[in-house]
N, C-alpha and C. Protein backbone atom coordinates (compact mmCIF):
# COMPACT_ATOMS: atom_id res chain seq x y z
N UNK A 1 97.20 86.52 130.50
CA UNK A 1 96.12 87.23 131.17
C UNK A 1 96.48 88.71 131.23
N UNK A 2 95.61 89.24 130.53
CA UNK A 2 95.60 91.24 130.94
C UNK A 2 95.61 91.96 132.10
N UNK A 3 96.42 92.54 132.80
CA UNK A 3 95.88 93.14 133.99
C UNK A 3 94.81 94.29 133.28
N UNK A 4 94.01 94.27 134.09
CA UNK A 4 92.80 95.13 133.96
C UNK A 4 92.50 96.11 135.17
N UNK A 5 93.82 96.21 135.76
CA UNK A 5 93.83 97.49 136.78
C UNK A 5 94.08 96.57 138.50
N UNK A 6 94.07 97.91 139.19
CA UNK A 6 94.15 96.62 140.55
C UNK A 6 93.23 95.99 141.26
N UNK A 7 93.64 94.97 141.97
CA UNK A 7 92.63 94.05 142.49
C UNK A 7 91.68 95.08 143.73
N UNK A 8 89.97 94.98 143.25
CA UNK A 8 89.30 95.68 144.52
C UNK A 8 88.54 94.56 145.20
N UNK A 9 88.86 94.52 146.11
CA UNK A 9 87.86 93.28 147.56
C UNK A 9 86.29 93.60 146.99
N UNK A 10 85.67 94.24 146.59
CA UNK A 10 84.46 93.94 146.31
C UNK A 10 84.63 93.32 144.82
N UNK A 11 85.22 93.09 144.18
CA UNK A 11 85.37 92.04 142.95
C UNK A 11 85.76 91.06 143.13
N UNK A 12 85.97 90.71 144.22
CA UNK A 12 86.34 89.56 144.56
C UNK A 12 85.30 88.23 144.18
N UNK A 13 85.71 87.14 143.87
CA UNK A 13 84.48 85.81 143.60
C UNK A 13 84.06 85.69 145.27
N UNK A 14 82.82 85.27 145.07
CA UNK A 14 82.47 84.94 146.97
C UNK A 14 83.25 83.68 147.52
N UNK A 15 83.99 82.85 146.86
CA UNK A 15 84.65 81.59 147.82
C UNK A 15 85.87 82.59 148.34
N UNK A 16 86.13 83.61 147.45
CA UNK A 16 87.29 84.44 148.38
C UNK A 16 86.57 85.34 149.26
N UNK A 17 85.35 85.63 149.22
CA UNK A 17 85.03 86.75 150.09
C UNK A 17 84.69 86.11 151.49
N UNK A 18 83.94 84.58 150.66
CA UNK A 18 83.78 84.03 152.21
C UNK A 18 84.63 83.23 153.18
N UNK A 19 86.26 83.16 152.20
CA UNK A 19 87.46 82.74 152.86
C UNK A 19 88.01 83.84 153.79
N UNK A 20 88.04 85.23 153.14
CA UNK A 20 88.84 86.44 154.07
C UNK A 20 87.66 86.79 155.41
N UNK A 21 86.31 86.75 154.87
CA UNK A 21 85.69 87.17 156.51
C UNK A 21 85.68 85.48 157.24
N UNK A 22 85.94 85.04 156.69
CA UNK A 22 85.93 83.30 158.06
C UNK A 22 87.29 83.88 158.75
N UNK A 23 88.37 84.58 157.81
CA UNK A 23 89.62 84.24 158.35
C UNK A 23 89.60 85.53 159.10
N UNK A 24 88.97 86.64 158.54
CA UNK A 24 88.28 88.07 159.67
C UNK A 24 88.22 87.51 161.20
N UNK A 25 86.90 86.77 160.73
CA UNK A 25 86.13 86.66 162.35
C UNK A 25 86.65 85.76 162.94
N UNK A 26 87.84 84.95 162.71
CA UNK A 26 88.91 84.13 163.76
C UNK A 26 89.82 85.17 164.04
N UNK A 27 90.46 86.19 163.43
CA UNK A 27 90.83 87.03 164.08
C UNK A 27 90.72 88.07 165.04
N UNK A 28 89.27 88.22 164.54
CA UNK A 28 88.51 89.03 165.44
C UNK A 28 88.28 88.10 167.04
N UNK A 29 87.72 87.20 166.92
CA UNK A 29 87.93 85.99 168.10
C UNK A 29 88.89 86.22 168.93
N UNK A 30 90.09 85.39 167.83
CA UNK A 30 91.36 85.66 168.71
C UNK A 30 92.02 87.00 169.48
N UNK A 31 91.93 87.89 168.87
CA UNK A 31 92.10 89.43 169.61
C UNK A 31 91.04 89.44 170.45
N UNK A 32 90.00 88.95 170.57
CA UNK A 32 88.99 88.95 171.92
C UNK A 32 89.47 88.36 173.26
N UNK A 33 89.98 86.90 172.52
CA UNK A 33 90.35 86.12 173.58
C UNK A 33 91.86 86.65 174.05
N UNK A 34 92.42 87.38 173.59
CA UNK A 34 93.93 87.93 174.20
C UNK A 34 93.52 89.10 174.83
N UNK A 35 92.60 90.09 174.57
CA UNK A 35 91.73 90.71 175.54
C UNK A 35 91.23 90.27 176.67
N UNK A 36 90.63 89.23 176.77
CA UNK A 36 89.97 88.47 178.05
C UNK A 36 91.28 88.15 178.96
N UNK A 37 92.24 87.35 178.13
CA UNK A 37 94.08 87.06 178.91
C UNK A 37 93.96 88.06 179.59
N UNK A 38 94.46 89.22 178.75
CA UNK A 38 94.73 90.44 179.43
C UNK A 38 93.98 91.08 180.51
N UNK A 39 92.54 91.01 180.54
CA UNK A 39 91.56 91.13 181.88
C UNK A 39 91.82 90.61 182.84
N UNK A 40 91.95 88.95 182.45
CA UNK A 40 92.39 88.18 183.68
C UNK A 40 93.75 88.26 184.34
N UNK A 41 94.83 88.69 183.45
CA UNK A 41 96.03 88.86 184.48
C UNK A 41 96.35 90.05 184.87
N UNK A 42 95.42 91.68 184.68
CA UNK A 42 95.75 92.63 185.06
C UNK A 42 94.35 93.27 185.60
N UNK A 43 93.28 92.63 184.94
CA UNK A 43 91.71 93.75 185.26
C UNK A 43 92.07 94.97 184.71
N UNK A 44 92.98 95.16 183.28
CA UNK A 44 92.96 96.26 182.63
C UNK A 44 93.27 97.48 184.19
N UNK A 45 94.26 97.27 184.61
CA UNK A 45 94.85 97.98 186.10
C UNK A 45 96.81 97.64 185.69
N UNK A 46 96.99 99.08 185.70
CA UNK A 46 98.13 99.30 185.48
C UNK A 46 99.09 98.79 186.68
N UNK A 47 98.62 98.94 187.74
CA UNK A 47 99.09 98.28 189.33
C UNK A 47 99.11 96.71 189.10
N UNK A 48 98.33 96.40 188.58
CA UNK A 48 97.93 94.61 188.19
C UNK A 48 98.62 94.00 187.86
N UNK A 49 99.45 94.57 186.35
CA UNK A 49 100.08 94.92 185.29
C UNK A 49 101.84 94.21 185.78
N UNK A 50 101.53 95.84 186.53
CA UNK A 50 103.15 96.18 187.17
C UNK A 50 103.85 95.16 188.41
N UNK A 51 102.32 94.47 188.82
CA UNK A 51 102.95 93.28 190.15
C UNK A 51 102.72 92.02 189.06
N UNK A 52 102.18 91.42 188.27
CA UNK A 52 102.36 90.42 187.73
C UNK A 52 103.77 90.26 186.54
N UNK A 53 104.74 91.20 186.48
CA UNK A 53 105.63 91.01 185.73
C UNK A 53 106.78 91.07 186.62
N UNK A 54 106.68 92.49 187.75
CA UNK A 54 107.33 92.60 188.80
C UNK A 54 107.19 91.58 189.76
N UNK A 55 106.64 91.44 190.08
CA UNK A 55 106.26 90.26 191.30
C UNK A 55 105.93 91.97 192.93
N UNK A 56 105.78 90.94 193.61
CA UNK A 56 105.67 91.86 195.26
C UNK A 56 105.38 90.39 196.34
N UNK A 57 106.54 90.06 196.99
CA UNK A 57 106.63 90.07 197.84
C UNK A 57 106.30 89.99 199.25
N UNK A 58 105.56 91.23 199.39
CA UNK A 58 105.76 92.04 200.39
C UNK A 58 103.78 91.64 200.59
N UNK A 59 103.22 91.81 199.37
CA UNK A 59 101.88 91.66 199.68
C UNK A 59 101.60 90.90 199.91
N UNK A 60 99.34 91.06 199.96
CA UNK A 60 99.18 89.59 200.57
C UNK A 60 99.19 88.48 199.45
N UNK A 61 99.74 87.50 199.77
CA UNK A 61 99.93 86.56 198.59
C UNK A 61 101.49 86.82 198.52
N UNK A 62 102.28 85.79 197.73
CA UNK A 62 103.60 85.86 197.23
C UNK A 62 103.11 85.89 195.34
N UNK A 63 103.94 86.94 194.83
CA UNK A 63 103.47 87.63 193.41
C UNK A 63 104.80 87.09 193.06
N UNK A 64 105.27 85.96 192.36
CA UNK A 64 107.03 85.90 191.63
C UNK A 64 107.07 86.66 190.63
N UNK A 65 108.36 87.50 190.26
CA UNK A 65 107.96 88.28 189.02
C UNK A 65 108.33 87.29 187.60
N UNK A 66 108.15 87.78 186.62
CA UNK A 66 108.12 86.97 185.69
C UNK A 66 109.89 86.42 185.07
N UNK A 67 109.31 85.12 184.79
CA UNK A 67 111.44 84.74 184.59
C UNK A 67 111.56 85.14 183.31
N UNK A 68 112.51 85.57 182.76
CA UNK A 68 113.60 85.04 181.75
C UNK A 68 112.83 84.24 180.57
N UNK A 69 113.17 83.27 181.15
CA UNK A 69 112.31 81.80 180.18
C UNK A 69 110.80 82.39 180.07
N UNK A 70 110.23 82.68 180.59
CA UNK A 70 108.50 83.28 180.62
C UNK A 70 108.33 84.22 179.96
N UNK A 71 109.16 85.50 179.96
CA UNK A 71 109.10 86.40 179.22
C UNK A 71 109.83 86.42 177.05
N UNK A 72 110.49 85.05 177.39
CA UNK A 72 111.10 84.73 176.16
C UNK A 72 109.96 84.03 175.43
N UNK A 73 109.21 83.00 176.25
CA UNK A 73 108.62 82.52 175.41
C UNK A 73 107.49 83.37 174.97
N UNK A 74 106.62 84.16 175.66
CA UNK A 74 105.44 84.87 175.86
C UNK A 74 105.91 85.80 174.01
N UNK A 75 107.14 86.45 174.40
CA UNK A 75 107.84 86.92 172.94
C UNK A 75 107.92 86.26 172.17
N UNK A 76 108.49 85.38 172.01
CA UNK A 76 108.52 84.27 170.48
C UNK A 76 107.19 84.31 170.14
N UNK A 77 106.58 84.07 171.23
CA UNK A 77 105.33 83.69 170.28
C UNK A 77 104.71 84.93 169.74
N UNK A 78 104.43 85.87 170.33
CA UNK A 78 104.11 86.90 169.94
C UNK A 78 104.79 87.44 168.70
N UNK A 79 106.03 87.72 168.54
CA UNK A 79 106.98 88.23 167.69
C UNK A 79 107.00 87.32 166.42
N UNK A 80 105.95 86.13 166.53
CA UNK A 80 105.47 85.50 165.23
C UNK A 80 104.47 85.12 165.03
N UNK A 81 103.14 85.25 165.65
CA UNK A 81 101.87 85.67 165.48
C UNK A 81 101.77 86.86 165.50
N UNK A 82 101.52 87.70 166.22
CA UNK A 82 101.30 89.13 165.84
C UNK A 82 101.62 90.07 164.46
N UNK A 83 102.87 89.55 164.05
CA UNK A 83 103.11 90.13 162.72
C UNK A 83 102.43 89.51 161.65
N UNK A 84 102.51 88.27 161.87
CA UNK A 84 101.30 87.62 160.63
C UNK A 84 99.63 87.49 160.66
N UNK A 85 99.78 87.93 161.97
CA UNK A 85 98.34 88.56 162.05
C UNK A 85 97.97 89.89 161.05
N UNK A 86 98.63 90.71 161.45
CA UNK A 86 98.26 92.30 160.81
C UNK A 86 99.01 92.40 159.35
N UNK A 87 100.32 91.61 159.75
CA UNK A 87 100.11 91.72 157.75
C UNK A 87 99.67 90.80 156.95
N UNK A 88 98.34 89.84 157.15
CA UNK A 88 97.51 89.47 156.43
C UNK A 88 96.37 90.20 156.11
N UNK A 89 96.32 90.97 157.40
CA UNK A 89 95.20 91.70 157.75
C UNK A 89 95.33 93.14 156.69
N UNK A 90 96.60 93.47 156.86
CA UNK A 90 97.01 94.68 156.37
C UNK A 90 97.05 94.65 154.86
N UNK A 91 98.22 93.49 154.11
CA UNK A 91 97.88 92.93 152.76
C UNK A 91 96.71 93.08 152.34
N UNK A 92 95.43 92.75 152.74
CA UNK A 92 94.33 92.76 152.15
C UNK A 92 94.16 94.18 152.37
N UNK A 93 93.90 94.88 153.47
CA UNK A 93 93.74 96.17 153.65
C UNK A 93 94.48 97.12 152.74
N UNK A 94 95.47 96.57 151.53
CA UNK A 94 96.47 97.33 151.20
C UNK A 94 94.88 97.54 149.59
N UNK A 95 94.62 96.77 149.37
CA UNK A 95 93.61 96.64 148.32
C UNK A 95 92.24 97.37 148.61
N UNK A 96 92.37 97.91 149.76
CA UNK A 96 91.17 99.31 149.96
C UNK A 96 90.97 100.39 148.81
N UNK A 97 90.15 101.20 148.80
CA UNK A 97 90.28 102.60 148.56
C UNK A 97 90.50 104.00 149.02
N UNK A 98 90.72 103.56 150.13
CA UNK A 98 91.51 104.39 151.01
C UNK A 98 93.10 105.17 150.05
N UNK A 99 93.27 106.61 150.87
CA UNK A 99 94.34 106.84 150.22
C UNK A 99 95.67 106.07 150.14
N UNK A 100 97.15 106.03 149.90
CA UNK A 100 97.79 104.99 150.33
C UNK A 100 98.77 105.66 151.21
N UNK A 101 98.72 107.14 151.49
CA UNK A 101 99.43 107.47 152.78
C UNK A 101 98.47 107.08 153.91
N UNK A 102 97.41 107.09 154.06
CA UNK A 102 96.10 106.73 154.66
C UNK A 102 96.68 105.26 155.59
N UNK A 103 96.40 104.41 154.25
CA UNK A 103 96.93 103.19 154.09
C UNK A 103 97.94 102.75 155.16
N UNK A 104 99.36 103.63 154.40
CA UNK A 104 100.76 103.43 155.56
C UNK A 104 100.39 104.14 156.49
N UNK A 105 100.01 104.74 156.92
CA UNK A 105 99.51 105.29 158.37
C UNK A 105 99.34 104.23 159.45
N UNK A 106 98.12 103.51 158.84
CA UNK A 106 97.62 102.71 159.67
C UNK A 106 98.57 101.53 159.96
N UNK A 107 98.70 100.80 158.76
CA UNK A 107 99.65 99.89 158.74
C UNK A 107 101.23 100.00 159.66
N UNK A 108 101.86 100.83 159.87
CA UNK A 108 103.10 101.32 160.50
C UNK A 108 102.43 101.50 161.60
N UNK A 109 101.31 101.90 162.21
CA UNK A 109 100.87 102.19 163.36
C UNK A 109 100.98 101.04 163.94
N UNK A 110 100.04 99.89 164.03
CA UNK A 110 99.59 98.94 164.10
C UNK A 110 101.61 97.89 164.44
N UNK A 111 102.09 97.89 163.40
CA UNK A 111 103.36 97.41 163.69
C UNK A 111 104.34 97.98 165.13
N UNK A 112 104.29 99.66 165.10
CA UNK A 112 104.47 100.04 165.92
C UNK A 112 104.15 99.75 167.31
N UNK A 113 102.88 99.63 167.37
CA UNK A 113 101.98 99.09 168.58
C UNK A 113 102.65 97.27 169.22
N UNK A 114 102.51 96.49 167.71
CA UNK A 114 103.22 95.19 167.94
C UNK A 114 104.44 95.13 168.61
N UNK A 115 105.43 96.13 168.03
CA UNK A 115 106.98 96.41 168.46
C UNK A 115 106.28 96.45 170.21
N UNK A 116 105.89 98.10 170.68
CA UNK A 116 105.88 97.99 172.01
C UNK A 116 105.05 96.75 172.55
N UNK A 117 104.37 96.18 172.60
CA UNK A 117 103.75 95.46 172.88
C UNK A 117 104.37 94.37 173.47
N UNK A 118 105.53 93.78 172.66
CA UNK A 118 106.58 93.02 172.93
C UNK A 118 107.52 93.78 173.81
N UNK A 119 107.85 94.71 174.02
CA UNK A 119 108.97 95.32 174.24
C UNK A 119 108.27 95.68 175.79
N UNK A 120 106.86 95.77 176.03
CA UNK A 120 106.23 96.47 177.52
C UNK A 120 106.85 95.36 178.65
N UNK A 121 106.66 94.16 178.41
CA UNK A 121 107.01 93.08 179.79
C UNK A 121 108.98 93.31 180.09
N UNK A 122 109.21 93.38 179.22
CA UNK A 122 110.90 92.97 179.38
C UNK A 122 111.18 94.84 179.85
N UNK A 123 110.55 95.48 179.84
CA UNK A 123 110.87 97.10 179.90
C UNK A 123 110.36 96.87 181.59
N UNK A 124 109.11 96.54 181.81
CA UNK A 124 108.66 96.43 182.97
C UNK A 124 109.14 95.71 184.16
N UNK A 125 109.62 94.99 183.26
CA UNK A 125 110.64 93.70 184.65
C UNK A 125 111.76 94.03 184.73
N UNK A 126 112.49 94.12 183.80
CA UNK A 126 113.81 94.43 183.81
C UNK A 126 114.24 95.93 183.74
N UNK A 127 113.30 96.79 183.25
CA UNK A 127 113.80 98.47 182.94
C UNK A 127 112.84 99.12 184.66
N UNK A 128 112.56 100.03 184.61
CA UNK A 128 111.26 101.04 185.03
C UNK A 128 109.81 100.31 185.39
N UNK A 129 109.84 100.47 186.29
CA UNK A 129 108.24 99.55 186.58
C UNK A 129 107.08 100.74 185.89
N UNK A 130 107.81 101.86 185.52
CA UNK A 130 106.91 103.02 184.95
C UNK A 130 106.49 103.22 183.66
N UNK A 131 107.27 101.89 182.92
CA UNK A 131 107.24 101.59 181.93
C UNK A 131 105.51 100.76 181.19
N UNK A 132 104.92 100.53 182.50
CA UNK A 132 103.64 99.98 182.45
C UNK A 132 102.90 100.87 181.62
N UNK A 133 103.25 102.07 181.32
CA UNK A 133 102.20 102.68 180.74
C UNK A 133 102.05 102.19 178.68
N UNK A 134 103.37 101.63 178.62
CA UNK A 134 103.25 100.74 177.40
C UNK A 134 102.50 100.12 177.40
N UNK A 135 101.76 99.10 177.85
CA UNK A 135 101.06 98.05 177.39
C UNK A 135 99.62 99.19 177.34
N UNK A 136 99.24 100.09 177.92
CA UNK A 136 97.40 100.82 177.09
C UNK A 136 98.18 101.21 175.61
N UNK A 137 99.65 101.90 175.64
CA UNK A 137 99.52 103.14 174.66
C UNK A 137 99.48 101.81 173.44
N UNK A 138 100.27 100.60 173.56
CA UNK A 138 100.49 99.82 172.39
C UNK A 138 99.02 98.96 172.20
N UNK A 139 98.55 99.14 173.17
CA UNK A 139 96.71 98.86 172.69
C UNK A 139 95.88 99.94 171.74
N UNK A 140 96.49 101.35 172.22
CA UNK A 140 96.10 102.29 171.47
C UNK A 140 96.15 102.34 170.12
N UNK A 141 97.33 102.19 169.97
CA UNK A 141 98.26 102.09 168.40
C UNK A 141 97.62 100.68 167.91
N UNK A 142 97.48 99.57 168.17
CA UNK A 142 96.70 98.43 167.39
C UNK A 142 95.77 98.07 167.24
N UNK A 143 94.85 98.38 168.78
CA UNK A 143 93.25 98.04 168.59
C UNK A 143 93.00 99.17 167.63
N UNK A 144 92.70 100.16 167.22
CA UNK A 144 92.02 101.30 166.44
C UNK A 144 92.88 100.69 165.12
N UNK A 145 93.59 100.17 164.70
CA UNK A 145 94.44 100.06 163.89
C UNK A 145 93.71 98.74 162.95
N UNK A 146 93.94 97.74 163.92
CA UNK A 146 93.25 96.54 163.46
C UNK A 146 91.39 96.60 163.20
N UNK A 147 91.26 97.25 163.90
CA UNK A 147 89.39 97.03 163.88
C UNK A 147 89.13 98.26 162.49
N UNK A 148 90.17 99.67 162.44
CA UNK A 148 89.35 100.12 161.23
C UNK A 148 90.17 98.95 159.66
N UNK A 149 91.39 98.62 159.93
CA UNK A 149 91.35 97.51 158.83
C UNK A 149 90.51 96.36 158.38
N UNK A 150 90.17 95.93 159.11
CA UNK A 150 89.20 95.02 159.42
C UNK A 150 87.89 95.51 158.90
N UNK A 151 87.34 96.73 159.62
CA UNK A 151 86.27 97.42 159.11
C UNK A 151 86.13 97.73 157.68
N UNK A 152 87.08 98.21 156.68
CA UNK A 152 87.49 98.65 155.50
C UNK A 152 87.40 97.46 154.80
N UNK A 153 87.83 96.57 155.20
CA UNK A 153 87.94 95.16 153.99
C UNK A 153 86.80 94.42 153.91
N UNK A 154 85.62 94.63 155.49
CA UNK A 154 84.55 93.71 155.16
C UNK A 154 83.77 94.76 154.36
N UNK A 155 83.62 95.73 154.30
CA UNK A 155 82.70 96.90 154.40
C UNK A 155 83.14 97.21 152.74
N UNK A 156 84.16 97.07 152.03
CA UNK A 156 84.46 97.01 150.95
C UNK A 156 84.29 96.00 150.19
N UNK A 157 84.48 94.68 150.69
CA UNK A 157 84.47 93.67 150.38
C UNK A 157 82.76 93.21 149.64
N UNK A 158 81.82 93.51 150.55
CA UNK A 158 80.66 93.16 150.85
C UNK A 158 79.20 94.01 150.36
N UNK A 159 80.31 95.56 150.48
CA UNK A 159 79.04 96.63 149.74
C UNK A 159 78.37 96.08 148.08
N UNK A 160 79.20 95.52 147.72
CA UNK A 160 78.73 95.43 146.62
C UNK A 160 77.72 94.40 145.94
């Protein structure tokens, strides 16, 4: 077989186009529903945040802060979904027309964001309770990250 240049998502046959947006919009899902998590154990409130990992005591209610074992597992799992999330996401995104510093931009961003992301609970419990301000900035760095990849591959995929 000839290569005939590189693979573009809008040449794609449709059983692949309609395999990558099924496997899109479960991702898209799933980052909804870890959004909603995240509503429910903080109300997007950095104070929320900082007593559900910390714990308090002192308030009304007894808040335990988070164990060891809780914060290990919450990581494992993360530290192996999250990466195979975005570099499936990203892989395909690598087949854009976008530039390819463009490209690594986003892609390293997005990882970056994953790194803190993991790294905000164990910083928060165990480091600086001031450390809370990780979990928006590593939303920053992935939501914009993931949704214009996402955006690029259907939107490429589909123009045609």
């Amino acid at each position: 077989m000839e290569n005939t240049g590189p693979l573009r998502l809008g040449s794609l046959r449709l059983s692949l186009k309609i395999l990558v947006t099924s496997f899109i919009v479960f991702m898209v899902l799933g980052y909804g529903v870890a959004l909603v998590k995240i509503y429910h154990i903080s109300h997007f409130s950095l104070d929320e945040a900082q007593l559900y990992y910390r714990g308090d005591e002192a308030s009304e209610g007894v808040f335990i802060p988070q164990t060891f074992s809780s914060l290990l597992s919450v990581s494992h799992v993360h530290l192996f979904s999250q990466p195979v999330m975005f570099a499936l996401i990203g892989f395909l995104f690598c087949f854009s027309f976008l530039r390819e510093k463009t490209k690594s931009i986003v892609i390293a961003t997005a990882f970056l964001g994953i790194l803190m992301n993991t790294l905000a609970p164990w910083m928060v419990r165990y480091g600086s309770s001031q450390c809370v301000f990780l979990f928006p900035l590593s939303q920053v760095l992935m939501m914009p990250a993931f949704f214009l990849m996402v955006f690029v591959i259907l939107y490429e995929m589909w123009r045609h």
